[in-house]
Protein backbone atom coordinates (compact mmCIF):
# COMPACT_ATOMS: atom_id res chain seq x y z
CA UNK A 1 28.98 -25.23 9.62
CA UNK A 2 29.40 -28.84 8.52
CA UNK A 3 27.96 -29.33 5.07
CA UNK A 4 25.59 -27.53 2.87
CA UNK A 5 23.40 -24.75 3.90
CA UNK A 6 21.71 -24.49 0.28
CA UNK A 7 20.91 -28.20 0.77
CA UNK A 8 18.72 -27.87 3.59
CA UNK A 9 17.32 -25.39 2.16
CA UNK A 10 16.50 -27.39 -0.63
CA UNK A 11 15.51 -30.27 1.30
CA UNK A 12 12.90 -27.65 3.69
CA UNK A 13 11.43 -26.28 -0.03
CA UNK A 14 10.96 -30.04 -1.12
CA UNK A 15 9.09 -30.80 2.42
CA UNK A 16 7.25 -27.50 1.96
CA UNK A 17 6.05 -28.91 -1.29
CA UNK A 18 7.93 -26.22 -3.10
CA UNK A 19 10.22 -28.37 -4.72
CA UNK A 20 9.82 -31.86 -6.80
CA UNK A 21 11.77 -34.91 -5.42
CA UNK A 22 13.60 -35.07 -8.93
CA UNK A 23 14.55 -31.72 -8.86
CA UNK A 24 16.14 -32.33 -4.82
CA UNK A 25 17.82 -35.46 -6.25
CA UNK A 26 19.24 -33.38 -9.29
CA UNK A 27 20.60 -30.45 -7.35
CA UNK A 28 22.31 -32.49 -4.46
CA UNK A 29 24.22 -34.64 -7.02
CA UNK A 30 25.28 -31.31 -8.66
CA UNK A 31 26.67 -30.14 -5.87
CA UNK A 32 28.34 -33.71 -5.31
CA UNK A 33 30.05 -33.33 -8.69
CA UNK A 34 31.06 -29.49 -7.68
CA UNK A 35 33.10 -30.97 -4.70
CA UNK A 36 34.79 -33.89 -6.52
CA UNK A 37 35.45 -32.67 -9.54
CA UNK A 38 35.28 -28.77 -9.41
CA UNK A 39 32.48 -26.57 -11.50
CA UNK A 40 32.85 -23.96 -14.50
CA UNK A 41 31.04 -21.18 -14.81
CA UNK A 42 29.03 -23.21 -17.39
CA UNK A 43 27.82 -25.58 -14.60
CA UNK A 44 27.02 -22.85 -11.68
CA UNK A 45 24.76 -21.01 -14.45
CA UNK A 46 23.04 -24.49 -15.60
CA UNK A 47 21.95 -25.10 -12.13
CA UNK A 48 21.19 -21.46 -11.48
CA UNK A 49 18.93 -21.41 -14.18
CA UNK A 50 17.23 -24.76 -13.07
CA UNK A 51 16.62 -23.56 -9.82
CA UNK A 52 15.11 -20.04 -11.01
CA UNK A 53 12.91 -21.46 -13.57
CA UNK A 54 11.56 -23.98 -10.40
CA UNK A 55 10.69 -21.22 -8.86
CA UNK A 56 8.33 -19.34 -11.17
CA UNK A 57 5.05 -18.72 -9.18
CA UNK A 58 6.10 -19.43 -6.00
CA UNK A 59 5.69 -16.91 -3.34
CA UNK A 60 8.32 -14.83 -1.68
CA UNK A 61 6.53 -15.12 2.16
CA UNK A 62 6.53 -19.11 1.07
CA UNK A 63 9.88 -19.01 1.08
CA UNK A 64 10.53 -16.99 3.77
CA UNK A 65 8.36 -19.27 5.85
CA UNK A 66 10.82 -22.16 5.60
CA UNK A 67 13.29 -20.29 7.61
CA UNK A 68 12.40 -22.46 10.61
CA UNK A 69 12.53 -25.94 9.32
CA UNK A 70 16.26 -24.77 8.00
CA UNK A 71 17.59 -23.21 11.34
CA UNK A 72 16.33 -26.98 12.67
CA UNK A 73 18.61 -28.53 10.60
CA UNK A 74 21.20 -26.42 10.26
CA UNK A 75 21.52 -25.66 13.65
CA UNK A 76 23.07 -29.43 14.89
CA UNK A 77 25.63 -28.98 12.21
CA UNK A 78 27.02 -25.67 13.36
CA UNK A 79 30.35 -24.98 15.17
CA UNK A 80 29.91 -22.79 18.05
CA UNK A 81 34.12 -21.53 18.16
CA UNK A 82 33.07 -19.83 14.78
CA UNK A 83 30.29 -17.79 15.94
CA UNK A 84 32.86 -16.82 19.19
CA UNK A 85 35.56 -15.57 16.70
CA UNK A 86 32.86 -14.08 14.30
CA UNK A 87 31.82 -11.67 17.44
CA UNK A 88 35.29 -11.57 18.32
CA UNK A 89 35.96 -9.81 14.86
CA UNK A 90 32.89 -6.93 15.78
CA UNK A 91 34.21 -6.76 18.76
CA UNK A 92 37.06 -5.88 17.47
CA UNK A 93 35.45 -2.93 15.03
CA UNK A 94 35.47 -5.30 11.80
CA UNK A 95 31.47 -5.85 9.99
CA UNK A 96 30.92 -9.48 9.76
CA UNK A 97 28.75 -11.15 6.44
CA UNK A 98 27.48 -14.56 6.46
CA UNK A 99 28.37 -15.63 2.98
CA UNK A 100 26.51 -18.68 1.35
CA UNK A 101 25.13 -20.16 -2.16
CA UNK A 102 21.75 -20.40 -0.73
CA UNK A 103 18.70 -17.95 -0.77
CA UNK A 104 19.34 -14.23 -0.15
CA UNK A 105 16.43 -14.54 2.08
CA UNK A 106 17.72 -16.84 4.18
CA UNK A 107 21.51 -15.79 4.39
CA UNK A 108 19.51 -12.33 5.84
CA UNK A 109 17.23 -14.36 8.30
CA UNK A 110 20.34 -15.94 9.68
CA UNK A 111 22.48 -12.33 9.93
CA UNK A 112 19.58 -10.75 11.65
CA UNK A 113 20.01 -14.06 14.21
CA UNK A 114 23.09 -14.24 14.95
CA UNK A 115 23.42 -10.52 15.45
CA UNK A 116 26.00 -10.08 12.40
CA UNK A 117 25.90 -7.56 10.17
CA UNK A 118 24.48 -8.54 7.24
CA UNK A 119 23.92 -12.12 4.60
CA UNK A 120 25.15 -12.23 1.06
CA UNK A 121 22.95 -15.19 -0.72
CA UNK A 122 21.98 -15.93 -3.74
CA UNK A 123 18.73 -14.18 -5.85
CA UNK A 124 18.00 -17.53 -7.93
CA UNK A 125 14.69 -15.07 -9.68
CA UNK A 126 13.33 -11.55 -10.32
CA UNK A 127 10.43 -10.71 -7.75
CA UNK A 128 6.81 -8.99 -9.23
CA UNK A 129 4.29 -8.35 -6.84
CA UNK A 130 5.73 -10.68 -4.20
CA UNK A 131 5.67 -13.27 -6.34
CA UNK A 132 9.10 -15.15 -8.48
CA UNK A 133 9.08 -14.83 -12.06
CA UNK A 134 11.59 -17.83 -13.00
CA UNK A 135 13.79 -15.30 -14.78
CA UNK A 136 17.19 -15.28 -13.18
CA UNK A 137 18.25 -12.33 -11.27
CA UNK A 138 21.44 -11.95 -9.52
CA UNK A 139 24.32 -13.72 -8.71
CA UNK A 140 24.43 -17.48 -7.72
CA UNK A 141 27.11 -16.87 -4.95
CA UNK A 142 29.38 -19.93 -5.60
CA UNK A 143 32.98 -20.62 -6.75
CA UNK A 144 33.96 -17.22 -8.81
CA UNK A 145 30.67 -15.25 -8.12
CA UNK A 146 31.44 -15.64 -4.24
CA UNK A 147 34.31 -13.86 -4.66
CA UNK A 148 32.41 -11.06 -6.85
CA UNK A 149 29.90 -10.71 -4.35
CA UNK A 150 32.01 -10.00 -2.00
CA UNK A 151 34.50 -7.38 -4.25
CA UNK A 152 30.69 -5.88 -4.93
CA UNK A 153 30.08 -5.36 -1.16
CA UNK A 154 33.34 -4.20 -0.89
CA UNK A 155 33.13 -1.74 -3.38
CA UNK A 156 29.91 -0.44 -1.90
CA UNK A 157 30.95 -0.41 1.52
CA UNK A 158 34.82 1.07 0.98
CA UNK A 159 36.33 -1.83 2.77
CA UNK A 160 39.94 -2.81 1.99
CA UNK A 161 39.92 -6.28 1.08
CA UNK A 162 43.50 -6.57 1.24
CA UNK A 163 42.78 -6.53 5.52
CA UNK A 164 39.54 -8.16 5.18
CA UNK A 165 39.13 -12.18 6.43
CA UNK A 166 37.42 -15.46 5.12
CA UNK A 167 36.85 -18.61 6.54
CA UNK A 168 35.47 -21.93 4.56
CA UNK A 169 35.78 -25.76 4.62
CA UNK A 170 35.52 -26.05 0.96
CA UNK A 171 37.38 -25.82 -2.09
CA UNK A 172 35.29 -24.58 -4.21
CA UNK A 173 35.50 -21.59 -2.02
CA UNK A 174 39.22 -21.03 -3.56
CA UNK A 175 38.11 -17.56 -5.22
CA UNK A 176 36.90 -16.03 -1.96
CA UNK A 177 39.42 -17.05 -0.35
CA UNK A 178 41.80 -15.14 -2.51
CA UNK A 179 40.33 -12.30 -2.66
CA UNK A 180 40.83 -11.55 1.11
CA UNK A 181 44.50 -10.89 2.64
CA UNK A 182 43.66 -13.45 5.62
CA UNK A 183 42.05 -16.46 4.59
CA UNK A 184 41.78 -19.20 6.97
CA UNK A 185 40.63 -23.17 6.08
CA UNK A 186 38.36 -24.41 9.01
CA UNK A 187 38.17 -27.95 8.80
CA UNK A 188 39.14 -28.01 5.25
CA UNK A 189 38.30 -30.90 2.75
CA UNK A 190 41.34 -32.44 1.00
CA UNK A 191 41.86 -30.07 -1.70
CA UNK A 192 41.60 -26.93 0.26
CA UNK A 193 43.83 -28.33 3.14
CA UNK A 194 46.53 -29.20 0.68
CA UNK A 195 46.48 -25.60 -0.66
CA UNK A 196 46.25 -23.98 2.35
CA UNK A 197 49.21 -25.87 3.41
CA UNK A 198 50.99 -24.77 0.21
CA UNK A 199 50.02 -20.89 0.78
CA UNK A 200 51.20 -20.71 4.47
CA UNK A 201 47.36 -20.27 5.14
CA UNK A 202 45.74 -20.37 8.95
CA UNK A 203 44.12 -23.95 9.42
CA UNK A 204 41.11 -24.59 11.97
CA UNK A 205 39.63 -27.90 13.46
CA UNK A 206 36.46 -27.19 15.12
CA UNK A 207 33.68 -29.86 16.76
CA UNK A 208 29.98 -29.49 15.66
CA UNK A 209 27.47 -27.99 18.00
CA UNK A 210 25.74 -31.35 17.41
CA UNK A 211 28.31 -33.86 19.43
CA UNK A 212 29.02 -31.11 21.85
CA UNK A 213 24.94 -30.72 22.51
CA UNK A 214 24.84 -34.44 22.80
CA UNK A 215 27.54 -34.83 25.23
CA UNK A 216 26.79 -32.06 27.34
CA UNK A 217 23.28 -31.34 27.37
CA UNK A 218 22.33 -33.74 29.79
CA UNK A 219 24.73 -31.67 31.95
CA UNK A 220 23.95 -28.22 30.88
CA UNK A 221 20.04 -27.73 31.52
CA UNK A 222 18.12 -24.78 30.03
CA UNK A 223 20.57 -21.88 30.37
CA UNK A 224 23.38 -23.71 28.84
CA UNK A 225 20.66 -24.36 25.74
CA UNK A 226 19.86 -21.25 25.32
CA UNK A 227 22.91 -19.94 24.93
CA UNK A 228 24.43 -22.70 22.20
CA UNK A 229 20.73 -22.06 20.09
CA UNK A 230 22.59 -18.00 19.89
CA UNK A 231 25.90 -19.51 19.00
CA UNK A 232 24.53 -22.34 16.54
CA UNK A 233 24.33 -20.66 13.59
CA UNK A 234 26.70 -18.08 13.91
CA UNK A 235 28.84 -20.73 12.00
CA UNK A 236 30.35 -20.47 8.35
CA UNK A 237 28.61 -21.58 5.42
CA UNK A 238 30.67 -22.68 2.90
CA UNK A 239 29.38 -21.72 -0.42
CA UNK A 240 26.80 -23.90 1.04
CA UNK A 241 25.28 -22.46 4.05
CA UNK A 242 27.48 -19.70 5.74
CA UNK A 243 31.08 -18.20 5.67
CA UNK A 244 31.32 -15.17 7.65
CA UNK A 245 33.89 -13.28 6.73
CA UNK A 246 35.13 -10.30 8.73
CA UNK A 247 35.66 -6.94 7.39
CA UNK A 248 38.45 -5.11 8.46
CA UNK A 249 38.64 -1.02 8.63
CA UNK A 250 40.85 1.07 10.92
CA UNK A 251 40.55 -1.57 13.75
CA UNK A 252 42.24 -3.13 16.80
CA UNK A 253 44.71 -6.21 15.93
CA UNK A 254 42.59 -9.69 15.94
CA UNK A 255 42.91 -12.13 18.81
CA UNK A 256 41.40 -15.36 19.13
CA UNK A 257 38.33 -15.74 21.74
CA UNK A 258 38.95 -15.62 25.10
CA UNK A 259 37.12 -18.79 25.78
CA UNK A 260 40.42 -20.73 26.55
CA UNK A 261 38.49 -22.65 29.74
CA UNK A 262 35.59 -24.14 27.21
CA UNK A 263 37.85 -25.52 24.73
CA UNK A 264 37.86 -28.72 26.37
CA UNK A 265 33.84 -28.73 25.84
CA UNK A 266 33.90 -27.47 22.95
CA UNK A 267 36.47 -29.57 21.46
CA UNK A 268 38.78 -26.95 20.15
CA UNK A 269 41.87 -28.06 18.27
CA UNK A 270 44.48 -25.80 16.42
């Protein structure tokens, strides 16, 4: 997708009342300074920390409950082609993982939607009787600990990373991306474009569901909406909303989507 899953999650807790105004302001320029200038481990566990102890006393089902505002916003910002080739990796007998620095609750909302096989978020707090503790718990799947959550599943699963894929837009994404033997840029910011470029790496442009919903939904009608809602958030975060990343067993070779006639629409561009 185009920008930052975590963010509108943030932005749906702070309209849910779950999260102060300072505390949105705070975390969105943090994650401005990630992209510009890069984070250490120092500054992922400073903000991991801030965000667990903002959560102590708030419900689990209260957060849970904000899935809908996020799918609303996230769901403009998606690119449909990913969500083609993300099926077109199951298809091809390889389990598919949306991957993002947000929630673990809501990376597993959006994996049961979009029919993939499982989300790999963040668990910002410990859990007692359904209720967070503040006390941080888990990984904060961004920059390095992306990578390790994904050498965990890996490790759990028996998948071969080494034939496994990743997709991002984002630099800060570097470590996943080299963990995997095919990683692939899709619409990459500066930074990762310019390595990708250096590494011989696969390079995507996709258009946003958004501007292809706005140019052809007067067209489409209901059917054609229903079926873009299935493919909206099938998209990639970055470390911010959802990289799905296909992993590869004993499996047929990977071809691209045979949706050749709807590039046009769609606006793909290799």
């Amino acid at each position: 997708m185009e920008g930052s899953s975590a963010f509108q999650f943030g932005r749906a807790a702070y309209k849910a009342g779950l999260l102060s105004r300072r505390q949105l302001l705070a975390d969105g320029w943090a994650n401005v300074l990630f992209r510009l200038r890069g984070a250490t481990d120092a500054d992922t566990h400073a903000l991991r920390d801030r965000i667990s102890a903002s959560l102590e006393g708030t419900r689990v089902r209260d957060m849970k409950r904000l899935g809908a505002d996020v799918l609303a916003r996230v769901l403009p910002r998606v690119y449909p082609q990913m969500l083609a080739l993300a099926h077109e990796h199951q298809d091809a007998g390889r389990r598919v993982y949306i991957v993002t620095a947000a929630a673990d609750e809501l990376a597993q909302m959006l994996a049961r939607v979009l029919a993939l096989d499982g989300g790999i978020g963040s668990q910002f707090s410990e859990v007692s009787d359904g209720v967070y503790t503040g006390r941080p718990a888990g990984l904060f799947v961004y920059g390095a600990d992306k990578a390790r959550a994904i050498q965990q599943l890996a490790e759990r699963e028996g998948v071969d990373l080494g034939l496994s894929y990743a997709y991002s837009d984002s630099a800060s994404d570097l470590p996943m991306l080299r963990t995997v033997g095919n990683p692939v840029a899709v619409n990459p910011d500066h930074e990762l474009l310019r390595v990708a470029r250096e590494q011989g790496w696969e390079v995507l442009r996709f258009e946003r569901l958004g501007r292809w919903l706005k140019a052809a939904g007067a067209l489409a009608g209901a059917a054609l909406a229903g079926g873009a809602a299935t493919a909206a958030l099938a998209a990639r975060d970055r470390s911010r909303a959802f990289a799905p990343f296909g992993l590869r067993g004993r499996s047929p070779r990977f071809r691209r989507p045979r949706v050749g006639r709807l590039r046009p629409l769609l606006g793909w561009r290799y």
